[in-house]
PDB file of N, CA and C in Angstrom:
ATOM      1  N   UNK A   1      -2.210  -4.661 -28.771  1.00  0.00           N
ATOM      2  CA  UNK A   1      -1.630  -5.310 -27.615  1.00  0.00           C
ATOM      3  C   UNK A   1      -1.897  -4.483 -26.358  1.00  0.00           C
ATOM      4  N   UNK A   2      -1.670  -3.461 -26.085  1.00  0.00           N
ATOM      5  CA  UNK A   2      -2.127  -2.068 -25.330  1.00  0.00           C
ATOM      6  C   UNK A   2      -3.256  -2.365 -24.853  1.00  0.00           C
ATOM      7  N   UNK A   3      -4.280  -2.522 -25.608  1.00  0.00           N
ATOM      8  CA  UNK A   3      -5.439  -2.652 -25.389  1.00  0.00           C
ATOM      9  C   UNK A   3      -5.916  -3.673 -24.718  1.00  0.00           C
ATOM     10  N   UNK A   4      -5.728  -4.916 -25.030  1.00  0.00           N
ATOM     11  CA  UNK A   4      -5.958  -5.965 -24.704  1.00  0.00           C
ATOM     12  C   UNK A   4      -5.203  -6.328 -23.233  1.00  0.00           C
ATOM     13  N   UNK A   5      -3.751  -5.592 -22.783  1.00  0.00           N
ATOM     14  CA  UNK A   5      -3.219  -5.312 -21.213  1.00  0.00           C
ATOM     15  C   UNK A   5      -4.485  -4.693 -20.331  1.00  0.00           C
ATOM     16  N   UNK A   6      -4.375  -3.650 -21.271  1.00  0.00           N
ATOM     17  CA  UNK A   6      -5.486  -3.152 -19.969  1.00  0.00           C
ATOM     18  C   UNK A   6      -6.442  -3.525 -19.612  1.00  0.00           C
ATOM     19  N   UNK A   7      -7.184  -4.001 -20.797  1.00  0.00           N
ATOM     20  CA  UNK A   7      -8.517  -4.502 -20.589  1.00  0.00           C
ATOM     21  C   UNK A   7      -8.550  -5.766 -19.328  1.00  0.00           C
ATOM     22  N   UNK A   8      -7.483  -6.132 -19.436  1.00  0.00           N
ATOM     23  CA  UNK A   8      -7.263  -7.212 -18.565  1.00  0.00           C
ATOM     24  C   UNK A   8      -7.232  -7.311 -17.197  1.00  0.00           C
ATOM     25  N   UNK A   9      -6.467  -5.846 -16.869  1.00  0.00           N
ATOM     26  CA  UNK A   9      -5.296  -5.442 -15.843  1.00  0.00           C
ATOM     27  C   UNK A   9      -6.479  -5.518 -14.888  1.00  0.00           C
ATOM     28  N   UNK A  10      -5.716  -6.089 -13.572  1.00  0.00           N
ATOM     29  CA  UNK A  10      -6.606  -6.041 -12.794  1.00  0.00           C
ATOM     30  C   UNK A  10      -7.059  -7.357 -12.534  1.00  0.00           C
ATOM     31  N   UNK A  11      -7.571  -8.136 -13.485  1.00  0.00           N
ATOM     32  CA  UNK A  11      -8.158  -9.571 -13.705  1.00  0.00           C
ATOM     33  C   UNK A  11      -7.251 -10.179 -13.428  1.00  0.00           C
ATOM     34  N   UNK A  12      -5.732 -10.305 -13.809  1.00  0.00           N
ATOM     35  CA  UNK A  12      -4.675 -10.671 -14.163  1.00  0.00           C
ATOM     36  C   UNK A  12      -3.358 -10.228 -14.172  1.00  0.00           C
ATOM     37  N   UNK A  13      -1.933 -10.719 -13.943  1.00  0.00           N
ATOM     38  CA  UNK A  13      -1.025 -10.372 -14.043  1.00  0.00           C
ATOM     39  C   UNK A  13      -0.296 -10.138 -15.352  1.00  0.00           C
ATOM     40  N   UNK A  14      -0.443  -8.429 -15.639  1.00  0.00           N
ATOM     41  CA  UNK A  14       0.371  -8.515 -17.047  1.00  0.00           C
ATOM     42  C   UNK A  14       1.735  -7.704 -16.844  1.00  0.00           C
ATOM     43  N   UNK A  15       2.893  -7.850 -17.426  1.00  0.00           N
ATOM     44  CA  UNK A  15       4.081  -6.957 -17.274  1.00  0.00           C
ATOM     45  C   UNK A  15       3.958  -5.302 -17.446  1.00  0.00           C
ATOM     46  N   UNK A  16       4.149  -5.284 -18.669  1.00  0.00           N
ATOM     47  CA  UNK A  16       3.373  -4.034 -18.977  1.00  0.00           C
ATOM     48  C   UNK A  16       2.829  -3.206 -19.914  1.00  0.00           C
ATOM     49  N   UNK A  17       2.187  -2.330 -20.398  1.00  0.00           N
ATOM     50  CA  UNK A  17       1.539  -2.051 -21.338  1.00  0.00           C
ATOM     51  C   UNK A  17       2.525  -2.219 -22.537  1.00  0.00           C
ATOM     52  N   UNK A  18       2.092  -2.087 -23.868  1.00  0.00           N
ATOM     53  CA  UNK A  18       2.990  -1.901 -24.841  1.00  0.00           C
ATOM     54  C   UNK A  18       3.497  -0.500 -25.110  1.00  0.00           C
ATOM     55  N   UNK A  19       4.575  -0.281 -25.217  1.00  0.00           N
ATOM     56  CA  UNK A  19       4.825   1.189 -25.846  1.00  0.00           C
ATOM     57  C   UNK A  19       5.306   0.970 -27.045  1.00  0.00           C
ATOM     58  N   UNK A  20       6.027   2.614 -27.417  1.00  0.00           N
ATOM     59  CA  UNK A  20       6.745   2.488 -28.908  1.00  0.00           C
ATOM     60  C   UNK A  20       7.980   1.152 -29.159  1.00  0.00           C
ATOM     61  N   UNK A  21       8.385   0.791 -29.969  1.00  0.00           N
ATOM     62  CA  UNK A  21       9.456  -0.278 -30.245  1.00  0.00           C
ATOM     63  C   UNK A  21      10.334   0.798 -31.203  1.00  0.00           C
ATOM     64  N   UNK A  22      11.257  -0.239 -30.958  1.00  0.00           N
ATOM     65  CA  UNK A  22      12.608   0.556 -31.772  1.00  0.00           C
ATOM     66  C   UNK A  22      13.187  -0.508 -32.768  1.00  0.00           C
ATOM     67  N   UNK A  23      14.129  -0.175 -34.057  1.00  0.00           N
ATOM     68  CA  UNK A  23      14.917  -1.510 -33.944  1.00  0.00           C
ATOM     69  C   UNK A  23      15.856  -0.369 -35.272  1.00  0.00           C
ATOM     70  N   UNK A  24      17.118  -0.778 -35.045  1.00  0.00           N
ATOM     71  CA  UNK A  24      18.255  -0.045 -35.973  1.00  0.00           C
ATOM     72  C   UNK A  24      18.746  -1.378 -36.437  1.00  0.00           C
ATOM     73  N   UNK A  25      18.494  -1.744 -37.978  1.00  0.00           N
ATOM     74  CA  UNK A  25      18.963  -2.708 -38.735  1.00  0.00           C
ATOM     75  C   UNK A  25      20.000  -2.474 -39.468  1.00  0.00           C
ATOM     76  N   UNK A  26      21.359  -3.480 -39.566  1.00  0.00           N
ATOM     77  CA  UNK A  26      22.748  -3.045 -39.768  1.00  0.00           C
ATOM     78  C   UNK A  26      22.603  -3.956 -41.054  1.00  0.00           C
ATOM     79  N   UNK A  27      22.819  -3.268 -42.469  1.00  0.00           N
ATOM     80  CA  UNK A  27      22.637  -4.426 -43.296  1.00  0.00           C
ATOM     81  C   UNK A  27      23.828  -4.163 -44.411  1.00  0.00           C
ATOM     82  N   UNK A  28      24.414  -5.109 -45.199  1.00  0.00           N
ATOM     83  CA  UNK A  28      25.234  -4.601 -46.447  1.00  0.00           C
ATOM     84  C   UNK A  28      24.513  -5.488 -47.560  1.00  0.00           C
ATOM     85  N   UNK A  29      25.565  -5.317 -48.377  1.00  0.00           N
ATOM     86  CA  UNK A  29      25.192  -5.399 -50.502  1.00  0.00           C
ATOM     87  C   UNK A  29      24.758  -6.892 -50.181  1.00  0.00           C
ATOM     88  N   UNK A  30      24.797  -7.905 -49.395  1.00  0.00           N
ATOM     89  CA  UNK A  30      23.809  -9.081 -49.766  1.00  0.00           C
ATOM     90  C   UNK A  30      22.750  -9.212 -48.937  1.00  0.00           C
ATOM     91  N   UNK A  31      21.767  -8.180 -48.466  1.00  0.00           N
ATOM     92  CA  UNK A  31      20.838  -8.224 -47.562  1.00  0.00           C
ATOM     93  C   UNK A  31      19.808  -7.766 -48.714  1.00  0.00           C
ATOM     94  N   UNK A  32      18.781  -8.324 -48.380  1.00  0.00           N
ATOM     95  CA  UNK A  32      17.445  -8.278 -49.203  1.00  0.00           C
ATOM     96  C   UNK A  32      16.963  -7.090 -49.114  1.00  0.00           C
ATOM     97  N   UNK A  33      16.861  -5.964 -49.752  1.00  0.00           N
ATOM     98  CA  UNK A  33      15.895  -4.664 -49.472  1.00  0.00           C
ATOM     99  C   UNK A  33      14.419  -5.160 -48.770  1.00  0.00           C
ATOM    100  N   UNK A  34      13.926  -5.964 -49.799  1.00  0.00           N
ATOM    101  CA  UNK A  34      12.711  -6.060 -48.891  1.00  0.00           C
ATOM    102  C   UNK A  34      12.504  -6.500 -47.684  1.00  0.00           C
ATOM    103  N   UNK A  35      13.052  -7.065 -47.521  1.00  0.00           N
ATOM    104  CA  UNK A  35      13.203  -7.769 -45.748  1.00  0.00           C
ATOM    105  C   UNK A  35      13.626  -6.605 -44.879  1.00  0.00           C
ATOM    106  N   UNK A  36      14.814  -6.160 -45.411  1.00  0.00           N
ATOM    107  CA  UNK A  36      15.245  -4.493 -44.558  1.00  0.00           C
ATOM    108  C   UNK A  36      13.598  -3.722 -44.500  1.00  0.00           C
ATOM    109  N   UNK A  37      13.266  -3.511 -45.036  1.00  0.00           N
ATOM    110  CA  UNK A  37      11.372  -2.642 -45.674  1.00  0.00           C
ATOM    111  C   UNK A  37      10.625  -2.893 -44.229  1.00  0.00           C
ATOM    112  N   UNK A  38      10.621  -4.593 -44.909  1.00  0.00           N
ATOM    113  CA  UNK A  38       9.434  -5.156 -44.275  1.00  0.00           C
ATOM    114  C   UNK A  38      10.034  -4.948 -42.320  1.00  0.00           C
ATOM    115  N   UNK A  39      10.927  -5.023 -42.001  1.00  0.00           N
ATOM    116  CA  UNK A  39      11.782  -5.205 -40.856  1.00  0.00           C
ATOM    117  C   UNK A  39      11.716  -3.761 -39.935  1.00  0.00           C
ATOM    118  N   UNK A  40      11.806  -2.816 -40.742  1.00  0.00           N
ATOM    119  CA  UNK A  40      11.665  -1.676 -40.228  1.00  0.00           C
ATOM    120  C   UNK A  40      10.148  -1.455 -40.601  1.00  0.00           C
ATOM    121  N   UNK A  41       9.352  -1.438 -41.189  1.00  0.00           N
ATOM    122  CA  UNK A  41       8.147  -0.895 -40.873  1.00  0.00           C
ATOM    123  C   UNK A  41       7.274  -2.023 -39.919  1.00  0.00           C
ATOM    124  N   UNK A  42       7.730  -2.979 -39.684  1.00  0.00           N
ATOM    125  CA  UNK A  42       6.669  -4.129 -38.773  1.00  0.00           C
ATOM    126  C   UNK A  42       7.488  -3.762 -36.954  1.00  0.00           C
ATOM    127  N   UNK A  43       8.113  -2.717 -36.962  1.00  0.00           N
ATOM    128  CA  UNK A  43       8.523  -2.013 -35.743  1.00  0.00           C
ATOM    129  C   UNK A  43       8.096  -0.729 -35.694  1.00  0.00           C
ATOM    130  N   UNK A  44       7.936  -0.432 -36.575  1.00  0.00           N
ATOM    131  CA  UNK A  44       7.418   1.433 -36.858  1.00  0.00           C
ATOM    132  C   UNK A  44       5.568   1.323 -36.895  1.00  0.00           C
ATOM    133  N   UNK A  45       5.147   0.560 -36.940  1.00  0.00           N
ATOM    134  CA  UNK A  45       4.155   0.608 -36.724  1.00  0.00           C
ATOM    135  C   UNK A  45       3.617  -0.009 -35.163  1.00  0.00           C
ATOM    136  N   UNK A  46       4.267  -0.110 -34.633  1.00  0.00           N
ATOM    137  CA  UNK A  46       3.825  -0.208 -33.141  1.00  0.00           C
ATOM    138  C   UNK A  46       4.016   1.425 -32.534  1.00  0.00           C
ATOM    139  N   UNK A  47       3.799   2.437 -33.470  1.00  0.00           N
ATOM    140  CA  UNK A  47       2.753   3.622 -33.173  1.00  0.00           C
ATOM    141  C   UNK A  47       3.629   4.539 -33.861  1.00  0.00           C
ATOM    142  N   UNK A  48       3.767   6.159 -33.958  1.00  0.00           N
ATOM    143  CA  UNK A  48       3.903   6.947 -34.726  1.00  0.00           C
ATOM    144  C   UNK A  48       5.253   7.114 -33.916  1.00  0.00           C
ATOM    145  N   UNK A  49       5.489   6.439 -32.353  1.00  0.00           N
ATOM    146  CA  UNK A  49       6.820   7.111 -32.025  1.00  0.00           C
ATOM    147  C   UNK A  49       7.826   6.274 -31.715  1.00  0.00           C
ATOM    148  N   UNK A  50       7.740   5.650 -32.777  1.00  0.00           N
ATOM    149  CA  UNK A  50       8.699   3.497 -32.892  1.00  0.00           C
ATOM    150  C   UNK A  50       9.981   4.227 -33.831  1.00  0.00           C
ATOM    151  N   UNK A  51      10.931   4.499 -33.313  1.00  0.00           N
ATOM    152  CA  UNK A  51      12.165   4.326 -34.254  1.00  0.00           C
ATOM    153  C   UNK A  51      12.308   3.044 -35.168  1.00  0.00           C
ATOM    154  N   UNK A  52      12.256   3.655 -36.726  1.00  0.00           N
ATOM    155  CA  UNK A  52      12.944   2.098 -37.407  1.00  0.00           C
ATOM    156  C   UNK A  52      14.191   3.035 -37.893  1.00  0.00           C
ATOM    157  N   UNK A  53      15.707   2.379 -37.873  1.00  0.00           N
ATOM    158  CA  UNK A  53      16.614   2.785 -38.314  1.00  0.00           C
ATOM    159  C   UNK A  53      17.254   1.614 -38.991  1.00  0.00           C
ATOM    160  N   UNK A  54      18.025   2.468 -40.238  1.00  0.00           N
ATOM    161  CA  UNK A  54      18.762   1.410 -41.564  1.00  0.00           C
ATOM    162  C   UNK A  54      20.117   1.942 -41.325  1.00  0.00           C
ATOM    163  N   UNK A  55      20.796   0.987 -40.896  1.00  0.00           N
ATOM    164  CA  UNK A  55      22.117   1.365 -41.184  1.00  0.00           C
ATOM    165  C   UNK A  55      23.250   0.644 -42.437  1.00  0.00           C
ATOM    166  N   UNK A  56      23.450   1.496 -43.401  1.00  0.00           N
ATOM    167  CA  UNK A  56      24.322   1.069 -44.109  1.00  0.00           C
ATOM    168  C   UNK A  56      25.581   1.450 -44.467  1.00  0.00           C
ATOM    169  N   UNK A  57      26.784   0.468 -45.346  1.00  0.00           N
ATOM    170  CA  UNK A  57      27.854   1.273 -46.023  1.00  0.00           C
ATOM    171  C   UNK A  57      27.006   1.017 -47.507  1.00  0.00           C
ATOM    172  N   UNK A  58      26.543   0.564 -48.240  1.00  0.00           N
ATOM    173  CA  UNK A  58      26.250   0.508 -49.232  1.00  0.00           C
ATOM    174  C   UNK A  58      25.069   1.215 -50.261  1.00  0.00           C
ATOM    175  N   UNK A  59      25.266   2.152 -51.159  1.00  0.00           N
ATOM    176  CA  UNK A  59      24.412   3.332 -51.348  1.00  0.00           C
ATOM    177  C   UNK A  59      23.423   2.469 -52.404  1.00  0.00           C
ATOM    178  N   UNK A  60      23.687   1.482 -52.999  1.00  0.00           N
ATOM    179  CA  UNK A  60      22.829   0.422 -53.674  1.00  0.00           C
ATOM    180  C   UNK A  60      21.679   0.010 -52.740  1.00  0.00           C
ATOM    181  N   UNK A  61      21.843  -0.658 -52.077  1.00  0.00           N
ATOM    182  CA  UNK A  61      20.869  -1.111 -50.678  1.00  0.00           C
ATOM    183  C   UNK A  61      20.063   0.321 -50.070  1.00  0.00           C
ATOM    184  N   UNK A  62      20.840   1.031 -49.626  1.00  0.00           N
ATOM    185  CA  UNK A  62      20.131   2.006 -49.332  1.00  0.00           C
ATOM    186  C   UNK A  62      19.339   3.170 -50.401  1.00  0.00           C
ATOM    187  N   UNK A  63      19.292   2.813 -51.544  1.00  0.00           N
ATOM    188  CA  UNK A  63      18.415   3.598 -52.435  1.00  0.00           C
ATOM    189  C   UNK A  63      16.690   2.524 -52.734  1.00  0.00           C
ATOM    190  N   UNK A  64      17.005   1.017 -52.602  1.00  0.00           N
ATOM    191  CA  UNK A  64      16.629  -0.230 -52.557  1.00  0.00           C
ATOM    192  C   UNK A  64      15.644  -0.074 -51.661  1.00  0.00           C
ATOM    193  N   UNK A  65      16.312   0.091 -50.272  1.00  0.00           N
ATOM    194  CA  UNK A  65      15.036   0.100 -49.379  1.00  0.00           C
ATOM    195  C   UNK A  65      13.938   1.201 -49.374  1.00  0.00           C
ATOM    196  N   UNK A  66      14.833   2.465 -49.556  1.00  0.00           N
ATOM    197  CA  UNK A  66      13.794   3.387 -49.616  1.00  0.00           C
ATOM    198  C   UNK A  66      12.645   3.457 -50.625  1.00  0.00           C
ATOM    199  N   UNK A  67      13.170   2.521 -51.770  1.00  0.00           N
ATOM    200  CA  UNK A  67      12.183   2.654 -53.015  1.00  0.00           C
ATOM    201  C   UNK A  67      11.136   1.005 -52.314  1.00  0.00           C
ATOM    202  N   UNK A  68      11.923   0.106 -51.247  1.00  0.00           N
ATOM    203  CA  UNK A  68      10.533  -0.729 -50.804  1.00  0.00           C
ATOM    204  C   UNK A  68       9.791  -0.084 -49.478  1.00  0.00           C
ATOM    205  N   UNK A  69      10.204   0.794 -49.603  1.00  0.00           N
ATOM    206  CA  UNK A  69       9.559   1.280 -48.433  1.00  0.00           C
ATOM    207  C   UNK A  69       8.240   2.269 -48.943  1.00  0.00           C
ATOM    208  N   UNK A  70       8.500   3.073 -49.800  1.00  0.00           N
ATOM    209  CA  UNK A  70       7.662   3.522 -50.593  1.00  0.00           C
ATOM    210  C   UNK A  70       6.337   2.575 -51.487  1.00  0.00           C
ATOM    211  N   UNK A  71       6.754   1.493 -52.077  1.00  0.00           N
ATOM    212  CA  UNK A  71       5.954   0.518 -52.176  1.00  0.00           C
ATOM    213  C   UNK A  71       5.374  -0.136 -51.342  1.00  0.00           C
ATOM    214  N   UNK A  72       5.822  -0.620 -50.230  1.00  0.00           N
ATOM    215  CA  UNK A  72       4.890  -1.155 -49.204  1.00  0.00           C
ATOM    216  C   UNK A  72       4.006  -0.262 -48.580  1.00  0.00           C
ATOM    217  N   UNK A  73       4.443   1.106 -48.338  1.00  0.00           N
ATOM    218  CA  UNK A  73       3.643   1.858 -48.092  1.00  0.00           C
ATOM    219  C   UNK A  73       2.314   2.190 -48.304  1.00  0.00           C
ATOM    220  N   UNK A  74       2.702   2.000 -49.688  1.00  0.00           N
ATOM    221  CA  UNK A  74       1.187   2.080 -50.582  1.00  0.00           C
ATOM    222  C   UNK A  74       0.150   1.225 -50.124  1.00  0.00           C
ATOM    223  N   UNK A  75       0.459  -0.088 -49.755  1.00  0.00           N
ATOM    224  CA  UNK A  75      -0.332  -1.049 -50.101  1.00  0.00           C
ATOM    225  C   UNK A  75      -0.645  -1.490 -48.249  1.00  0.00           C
ATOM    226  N   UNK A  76      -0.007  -0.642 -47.218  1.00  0.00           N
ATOM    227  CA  UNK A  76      -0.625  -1.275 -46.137  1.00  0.00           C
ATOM    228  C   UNK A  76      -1.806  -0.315 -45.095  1.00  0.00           C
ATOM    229  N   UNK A  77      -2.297  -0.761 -44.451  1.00  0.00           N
ATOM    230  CA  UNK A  77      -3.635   0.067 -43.937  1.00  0.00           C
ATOM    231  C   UNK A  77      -2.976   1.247 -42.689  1.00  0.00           C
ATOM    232  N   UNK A  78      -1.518   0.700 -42.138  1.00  0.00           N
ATOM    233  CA  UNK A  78      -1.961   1.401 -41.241  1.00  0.00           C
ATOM    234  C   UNK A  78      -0.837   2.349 -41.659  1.00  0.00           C
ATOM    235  N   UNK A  79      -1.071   2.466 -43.171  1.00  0.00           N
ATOM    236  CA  UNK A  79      -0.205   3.459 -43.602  1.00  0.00           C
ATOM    237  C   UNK A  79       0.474   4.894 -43.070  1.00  0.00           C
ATOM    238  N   UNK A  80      -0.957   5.699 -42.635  1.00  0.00           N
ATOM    239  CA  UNK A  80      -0.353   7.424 -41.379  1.00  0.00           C
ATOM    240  C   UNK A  80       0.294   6.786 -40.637  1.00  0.00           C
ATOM    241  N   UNK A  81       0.069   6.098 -39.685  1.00  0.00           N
ATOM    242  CA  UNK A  81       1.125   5.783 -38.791  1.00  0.00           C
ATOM    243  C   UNK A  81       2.403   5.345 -38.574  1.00  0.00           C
ATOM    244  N   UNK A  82       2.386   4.910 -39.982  1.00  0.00           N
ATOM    245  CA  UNK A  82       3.861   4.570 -40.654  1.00  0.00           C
ATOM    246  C   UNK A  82       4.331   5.543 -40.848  1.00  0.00           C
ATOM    247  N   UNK A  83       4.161   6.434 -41.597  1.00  0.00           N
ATOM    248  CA  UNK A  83       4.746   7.585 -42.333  1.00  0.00           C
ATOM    249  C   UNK A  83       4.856   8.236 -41.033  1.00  0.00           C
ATOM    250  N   UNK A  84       4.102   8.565 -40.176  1.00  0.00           N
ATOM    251  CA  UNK A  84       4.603   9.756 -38.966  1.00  0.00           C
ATOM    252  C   UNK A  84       5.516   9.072 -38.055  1.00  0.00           C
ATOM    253  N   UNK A  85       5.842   7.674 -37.955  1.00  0.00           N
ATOM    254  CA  UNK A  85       6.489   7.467 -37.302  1.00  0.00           C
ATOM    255  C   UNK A  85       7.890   7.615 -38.112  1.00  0.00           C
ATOM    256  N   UNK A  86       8.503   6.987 -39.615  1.00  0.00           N
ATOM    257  CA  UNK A  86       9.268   6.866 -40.192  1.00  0.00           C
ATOM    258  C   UNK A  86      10.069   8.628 -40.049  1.00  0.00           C
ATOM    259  N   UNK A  87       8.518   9.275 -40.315  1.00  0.00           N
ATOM    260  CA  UNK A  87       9.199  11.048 -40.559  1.00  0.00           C
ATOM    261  C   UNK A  87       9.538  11.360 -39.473  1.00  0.00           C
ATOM    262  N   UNK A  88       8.815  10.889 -38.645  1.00  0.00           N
ATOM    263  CA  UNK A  88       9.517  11.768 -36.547  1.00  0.00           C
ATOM    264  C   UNK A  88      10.458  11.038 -36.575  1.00  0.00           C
ATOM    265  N   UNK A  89      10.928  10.119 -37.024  1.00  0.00           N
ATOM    266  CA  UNK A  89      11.593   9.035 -35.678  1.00  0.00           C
ATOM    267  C   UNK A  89      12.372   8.097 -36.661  1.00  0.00           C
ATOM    268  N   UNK A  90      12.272   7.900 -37.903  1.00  0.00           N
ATOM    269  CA  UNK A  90      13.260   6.814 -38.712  1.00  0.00           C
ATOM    270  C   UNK A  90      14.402   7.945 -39.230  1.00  0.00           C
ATOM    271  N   UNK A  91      15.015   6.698 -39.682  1.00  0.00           N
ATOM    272  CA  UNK A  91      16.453   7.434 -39.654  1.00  0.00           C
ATOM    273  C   UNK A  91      16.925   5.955 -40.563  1.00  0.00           C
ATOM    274  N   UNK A  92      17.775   6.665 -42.004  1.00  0.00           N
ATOM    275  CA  UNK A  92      18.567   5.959 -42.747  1.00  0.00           C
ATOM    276  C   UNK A  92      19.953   6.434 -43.129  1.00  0.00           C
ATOM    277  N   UNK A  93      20.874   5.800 -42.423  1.00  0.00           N
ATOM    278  CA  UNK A  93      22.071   6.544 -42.426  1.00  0.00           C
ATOM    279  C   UNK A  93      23.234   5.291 -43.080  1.00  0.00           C
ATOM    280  N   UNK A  94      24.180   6.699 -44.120  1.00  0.00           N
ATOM    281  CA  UNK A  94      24.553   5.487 -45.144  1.00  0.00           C
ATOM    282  C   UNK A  94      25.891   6.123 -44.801  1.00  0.00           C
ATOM    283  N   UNK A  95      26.720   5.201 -43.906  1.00  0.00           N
ATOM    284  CA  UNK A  95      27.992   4.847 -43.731  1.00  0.00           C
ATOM    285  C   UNK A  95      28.772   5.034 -44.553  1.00  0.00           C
ATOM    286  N   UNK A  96      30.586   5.868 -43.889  1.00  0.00           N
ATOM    287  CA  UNK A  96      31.384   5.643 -45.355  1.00  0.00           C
ATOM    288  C   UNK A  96      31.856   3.900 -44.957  1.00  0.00           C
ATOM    289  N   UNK A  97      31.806   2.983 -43.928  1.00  0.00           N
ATOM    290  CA  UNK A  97      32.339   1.534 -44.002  1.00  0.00           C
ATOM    291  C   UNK A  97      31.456   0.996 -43.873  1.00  0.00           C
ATOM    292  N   UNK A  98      31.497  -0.315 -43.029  1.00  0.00           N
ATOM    293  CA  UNK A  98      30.653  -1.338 -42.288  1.00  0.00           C
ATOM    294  C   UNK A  98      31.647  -1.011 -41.428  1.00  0.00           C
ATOM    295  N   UNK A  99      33.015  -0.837 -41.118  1.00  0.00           N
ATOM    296  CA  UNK A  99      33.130  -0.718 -39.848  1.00  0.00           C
ATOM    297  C   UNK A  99      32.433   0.648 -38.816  1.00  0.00           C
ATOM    298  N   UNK A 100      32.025   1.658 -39.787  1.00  0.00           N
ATOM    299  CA  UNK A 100      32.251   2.820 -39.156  1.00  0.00           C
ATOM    300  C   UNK A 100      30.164   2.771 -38.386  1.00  0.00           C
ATOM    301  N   UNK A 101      29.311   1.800 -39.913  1.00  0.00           N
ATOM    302  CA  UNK A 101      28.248   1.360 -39.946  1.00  0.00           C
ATOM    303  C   UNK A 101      28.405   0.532 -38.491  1.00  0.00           C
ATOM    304  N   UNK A 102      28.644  -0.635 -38.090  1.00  0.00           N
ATOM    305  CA  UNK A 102      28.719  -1.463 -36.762  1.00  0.00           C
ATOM    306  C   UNK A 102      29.314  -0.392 -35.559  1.00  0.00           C
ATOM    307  N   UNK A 103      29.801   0.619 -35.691  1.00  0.00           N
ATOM    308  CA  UNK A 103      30.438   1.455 -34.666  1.00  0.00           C
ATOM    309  C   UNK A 103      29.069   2.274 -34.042  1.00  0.00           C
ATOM    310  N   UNK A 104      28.113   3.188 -35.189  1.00  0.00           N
ATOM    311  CA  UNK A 104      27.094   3.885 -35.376  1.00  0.00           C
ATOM    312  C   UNK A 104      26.090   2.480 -34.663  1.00  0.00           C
ATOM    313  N   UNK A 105      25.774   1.669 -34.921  1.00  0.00           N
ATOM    314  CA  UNK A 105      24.798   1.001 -33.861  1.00  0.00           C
ATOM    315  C   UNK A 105      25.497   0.616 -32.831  1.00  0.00           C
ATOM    316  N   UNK A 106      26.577   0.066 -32.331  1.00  0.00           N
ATOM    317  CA  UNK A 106      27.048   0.173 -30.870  1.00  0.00           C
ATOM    318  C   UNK A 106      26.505   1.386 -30.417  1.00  0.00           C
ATOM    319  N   UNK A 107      26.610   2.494 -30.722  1.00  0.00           N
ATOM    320  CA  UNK A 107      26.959   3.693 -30.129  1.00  0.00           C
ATOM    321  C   UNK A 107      25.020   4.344 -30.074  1.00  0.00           C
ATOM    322  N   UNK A 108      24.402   3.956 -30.732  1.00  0.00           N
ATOM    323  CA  UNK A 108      23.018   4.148 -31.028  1.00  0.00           C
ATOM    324  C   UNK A 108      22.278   3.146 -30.205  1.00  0.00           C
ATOM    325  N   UNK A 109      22.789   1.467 -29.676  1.00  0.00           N
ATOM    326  CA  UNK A 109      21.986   0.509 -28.650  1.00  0.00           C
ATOM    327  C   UNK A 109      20.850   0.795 -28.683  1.00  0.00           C
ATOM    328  N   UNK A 110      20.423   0.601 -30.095  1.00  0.00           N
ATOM    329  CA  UNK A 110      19.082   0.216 -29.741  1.00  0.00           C
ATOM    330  C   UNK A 110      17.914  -1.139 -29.426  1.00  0.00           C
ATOM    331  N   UNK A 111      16.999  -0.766 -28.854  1.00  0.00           N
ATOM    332  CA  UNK A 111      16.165  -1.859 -28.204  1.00  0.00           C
ATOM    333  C   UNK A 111      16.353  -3.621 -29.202  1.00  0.00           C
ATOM    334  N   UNK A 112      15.953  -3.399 -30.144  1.00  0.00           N
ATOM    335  CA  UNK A 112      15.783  -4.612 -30.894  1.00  0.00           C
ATOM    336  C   UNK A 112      16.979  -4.172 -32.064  1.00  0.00           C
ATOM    337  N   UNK A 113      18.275  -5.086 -32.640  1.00  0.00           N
ATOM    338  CA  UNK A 113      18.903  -5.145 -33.766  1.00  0.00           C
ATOM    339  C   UNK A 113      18.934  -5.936 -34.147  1.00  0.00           C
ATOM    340  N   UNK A 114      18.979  -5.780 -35.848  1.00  0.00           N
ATOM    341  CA  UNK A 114      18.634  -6.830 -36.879  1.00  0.00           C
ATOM    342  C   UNK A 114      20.000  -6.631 -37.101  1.00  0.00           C
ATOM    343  N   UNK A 115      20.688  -7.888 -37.626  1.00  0.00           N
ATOM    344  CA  UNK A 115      21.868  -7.484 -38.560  1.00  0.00           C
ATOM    345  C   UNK A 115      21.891  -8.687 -39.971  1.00  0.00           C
ATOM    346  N   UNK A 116      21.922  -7.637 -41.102  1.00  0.00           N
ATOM    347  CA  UNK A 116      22.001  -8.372 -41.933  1.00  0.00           C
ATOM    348  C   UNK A 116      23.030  -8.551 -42.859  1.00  0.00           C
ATOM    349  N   UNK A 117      24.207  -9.380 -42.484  1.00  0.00           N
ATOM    350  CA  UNK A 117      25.432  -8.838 -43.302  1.00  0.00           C
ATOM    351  C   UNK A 117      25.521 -10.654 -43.316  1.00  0.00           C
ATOM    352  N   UNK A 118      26.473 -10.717 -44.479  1.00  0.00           N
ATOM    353  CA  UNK A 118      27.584 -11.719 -44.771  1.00  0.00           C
ATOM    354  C   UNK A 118      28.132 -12.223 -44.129  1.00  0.00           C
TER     355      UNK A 118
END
């Protein structure tokens, strides 16, 4: 996307380049691991310095994602850039509530939130 701004710029009116993306996903015990996976790494790969954050109370879910996160890993191309962004910049933090979990993203506002709860 970056690329294709600039190439432009000049020709045309564009807003502005792309930078890193963020997104802190709030999820409990009926949220799909893989969707949490897929959700945070299709933000973490808009470059090595994209926060994806998981927020949970539930230590089921959060053992879940990390084991789809590891699997998808495997299998996508722009794999380094995943991993350096996940290791600089992701963050999986496992709540003692959902209330204390919904308090931790108020207080975190980040750019894009997913919430996947009941």
């Amino acid at each position: 996307v970056t690329a294709a701004k600039l190439y432009v710029f000049g020709e045309c009116g564009i807003d502005l380049p792309a930078g890193p993306s963020e997104v802190c996903v709030l999820a409990d015990e009926t949220a799909d691991p893989r969707l949490v996976a897929v959700d945070l790494l299709s933000q973490a790969e808009h470059g090595p310095d994209s926060p994806a954050v998981l927020v949970t109370a539930d230590d089921t879910l959060f053992d879940r994602v990390e084991q789809e996160l590891s699997t998808l890993l495997e299998q996508l191309s722009r794999r380094e850039i995943l991993e350096q962004a996940l290791t600089d910049h992701g963050m999986m933090v496992l709540a003692p509530d959902h209330e204390e979990a919904i308090r931790f993203v108020d207080d975190y506002a980040p750019e894009h939130a997913t919430i996947l709860t009941a």
